[in-house]
Protein backbone atom coordinates (compact mmCIF):
# COMPACT_ATOMS: atom_id res chain seq x y z
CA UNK A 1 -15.54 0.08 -50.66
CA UNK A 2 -17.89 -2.14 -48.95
CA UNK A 3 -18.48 1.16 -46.11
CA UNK A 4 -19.55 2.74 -49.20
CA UNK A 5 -21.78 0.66 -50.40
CA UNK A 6 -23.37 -0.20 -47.07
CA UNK A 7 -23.54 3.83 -46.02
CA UNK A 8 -25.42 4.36 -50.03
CA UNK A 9 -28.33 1.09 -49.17
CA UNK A 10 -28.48 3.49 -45.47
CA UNK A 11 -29.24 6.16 -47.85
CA UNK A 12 -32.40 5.01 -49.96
CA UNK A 13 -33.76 3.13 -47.43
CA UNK A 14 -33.82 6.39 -45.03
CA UNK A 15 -34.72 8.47 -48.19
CA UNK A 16 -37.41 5.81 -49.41
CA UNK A 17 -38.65 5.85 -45.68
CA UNK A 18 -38.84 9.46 -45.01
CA UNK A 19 -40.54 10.68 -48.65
CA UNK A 20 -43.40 8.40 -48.30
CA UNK A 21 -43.81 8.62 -44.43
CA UNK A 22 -47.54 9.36 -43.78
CA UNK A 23 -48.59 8.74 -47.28
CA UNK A 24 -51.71 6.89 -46.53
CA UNK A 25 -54.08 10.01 -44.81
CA UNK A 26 -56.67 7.85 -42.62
CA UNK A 27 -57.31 4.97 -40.90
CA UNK A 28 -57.03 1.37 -42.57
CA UNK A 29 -60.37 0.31 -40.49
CA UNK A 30 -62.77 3.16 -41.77
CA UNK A 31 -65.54 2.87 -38.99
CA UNK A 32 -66.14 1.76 -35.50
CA UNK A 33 -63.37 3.75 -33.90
CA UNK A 34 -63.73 6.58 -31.42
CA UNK A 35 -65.52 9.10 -33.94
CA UNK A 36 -66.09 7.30 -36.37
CA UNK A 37 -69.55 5.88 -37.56
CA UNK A 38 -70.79 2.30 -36.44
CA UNK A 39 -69.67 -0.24 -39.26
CA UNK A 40 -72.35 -1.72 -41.73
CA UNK A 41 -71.26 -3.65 -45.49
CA UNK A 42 -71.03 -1.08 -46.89
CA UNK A 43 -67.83 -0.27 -44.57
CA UNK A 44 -66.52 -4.05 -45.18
CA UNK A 45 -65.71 -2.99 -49.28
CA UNK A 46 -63.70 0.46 -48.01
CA UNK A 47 -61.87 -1.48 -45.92
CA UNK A 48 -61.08 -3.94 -49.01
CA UNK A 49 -59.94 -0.98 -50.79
CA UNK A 50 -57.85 0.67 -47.60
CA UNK A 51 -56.49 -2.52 -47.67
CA UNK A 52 -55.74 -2.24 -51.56
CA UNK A 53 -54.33 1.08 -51.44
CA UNK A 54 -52.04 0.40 -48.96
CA UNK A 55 -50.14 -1.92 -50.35
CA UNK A 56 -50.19 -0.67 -53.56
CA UNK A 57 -49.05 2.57 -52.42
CA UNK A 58 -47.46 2.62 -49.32
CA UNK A 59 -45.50 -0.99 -49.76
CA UNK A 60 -44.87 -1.44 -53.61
CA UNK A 61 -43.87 2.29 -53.90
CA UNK A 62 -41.40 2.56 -51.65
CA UNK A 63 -40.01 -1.14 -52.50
CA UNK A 64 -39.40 -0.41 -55.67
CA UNK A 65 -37.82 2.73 -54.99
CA UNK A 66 -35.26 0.99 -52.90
CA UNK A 67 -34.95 -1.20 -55.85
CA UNK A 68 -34.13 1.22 -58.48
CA UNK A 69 -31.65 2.87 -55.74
CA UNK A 70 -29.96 -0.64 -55.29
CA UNK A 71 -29.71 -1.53 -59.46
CA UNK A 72 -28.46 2.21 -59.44
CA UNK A 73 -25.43 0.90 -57.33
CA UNK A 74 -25.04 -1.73 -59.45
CA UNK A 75 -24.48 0.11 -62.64
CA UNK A 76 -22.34 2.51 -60.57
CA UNK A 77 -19.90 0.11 -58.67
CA UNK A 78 -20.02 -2.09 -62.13
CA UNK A 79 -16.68 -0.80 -63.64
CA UNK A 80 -17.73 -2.38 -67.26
CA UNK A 81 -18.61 -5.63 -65.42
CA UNK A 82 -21.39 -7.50 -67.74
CA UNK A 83 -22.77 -9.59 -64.95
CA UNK A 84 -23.19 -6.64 -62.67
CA UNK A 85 -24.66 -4.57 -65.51
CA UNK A 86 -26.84 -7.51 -66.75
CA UNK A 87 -28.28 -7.87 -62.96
CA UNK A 88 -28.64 -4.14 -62.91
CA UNK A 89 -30.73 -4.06 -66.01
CA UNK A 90 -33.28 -7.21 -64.54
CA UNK A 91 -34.04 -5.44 -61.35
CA UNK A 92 -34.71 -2.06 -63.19
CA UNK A 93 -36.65 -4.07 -65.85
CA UNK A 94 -38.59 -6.60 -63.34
CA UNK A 95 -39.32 -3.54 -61.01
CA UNK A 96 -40.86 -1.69 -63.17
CA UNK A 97 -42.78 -4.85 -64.82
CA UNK A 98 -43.70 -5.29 -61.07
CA UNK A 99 -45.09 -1.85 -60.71
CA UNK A 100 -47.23 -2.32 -64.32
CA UNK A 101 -48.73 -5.46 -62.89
CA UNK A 102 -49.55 -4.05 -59.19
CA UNK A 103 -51.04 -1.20 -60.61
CA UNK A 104 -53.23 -3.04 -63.42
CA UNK A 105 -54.01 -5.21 -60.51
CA UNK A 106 -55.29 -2.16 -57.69
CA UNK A 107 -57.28 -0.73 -60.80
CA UNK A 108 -59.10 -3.81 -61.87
CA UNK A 109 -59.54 -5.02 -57.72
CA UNK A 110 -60.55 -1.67 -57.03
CA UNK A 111 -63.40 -1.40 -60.02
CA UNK A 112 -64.18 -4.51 -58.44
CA UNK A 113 -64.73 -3.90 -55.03
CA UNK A 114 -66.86 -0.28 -55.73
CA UNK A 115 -68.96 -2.63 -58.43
CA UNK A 116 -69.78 -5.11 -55.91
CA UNK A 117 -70.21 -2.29 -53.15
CA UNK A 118 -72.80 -0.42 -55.17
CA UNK A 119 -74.49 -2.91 -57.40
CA UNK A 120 -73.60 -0.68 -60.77
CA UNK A 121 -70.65 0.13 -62.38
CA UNK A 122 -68.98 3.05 -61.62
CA UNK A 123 -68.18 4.93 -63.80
CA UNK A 124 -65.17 7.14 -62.05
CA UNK A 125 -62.27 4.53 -61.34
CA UNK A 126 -60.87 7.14 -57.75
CA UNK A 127 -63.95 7.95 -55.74
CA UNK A 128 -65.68 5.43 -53.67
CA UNK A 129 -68.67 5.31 -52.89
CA UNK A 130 -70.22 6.66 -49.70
CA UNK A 131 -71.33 5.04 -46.65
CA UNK A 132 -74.35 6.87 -45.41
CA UNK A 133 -73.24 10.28 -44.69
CA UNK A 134 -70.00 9.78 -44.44
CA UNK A 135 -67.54 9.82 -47.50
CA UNK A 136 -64.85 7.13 -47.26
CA UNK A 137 -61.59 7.12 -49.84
């Protein structure tokens, strides 16, 4: 039993690992680098929200995936145990209360950041604004 439960975790963290490999498309450091434009403030606030988006997608995503794999295995492997379905309902409930309160977080940070970058609120909440000639996301 406990080969099975060890080869399942194997599973979803692969599985978590492999579906969001490459999620984030550019560099973290948006300027400076060979091609890249020289960095300015302007660059400082995209790399805030690179910084942002990368945890909020390419960390908490994949975490709580491997959460909801691992309270899965719980309810499974339960066998009408109440503790083992109680702890299985917490981490499905505190994930996903974790993923409401990352989220609200990256949206308010991230009107934030393109407020302070600009001077003006922006008005749409997924494009950032550009540096010189060069559009940053």
């Amino acid at each position: 039993m406990k080969i099975f439960q060890i080869t399942l975790i194997l599973i979803g963290l692969l599985t978590a690992s492999l579906a969001f490999a490459g999620f984030h498309t550019g560099p973290i450091v948006p300027c400076g680098g060979t091609g890249q434009s020289e960095c300015n403030l302007c660059h400082l606030w995209n790399l805030g929200s690179n910084i942002i988006n990368f945890i909020s997608f390419n960390l908490a995503i994949p975490a709580a995936g491997l959460l909801f794999v691992v309270a899965g295995i719980f309810f499974l492997i339960s066998g009408g145990d109440q503790d083992k379905i109680t702890r299985a309902r917490t981490i499905f409930t505190n994930t996903v209360i974790g993923l409401v309160i990352i989220f609200c977080s990256w949206l308010l940070i991230d009107t934030l950041f393109k407020t302070i970058a600009t001077g003006t609120l922006i008005g749409g909440w997924n494009d950032f604004p550009t540096c010189g000639n060069v559009y940053y996301r």
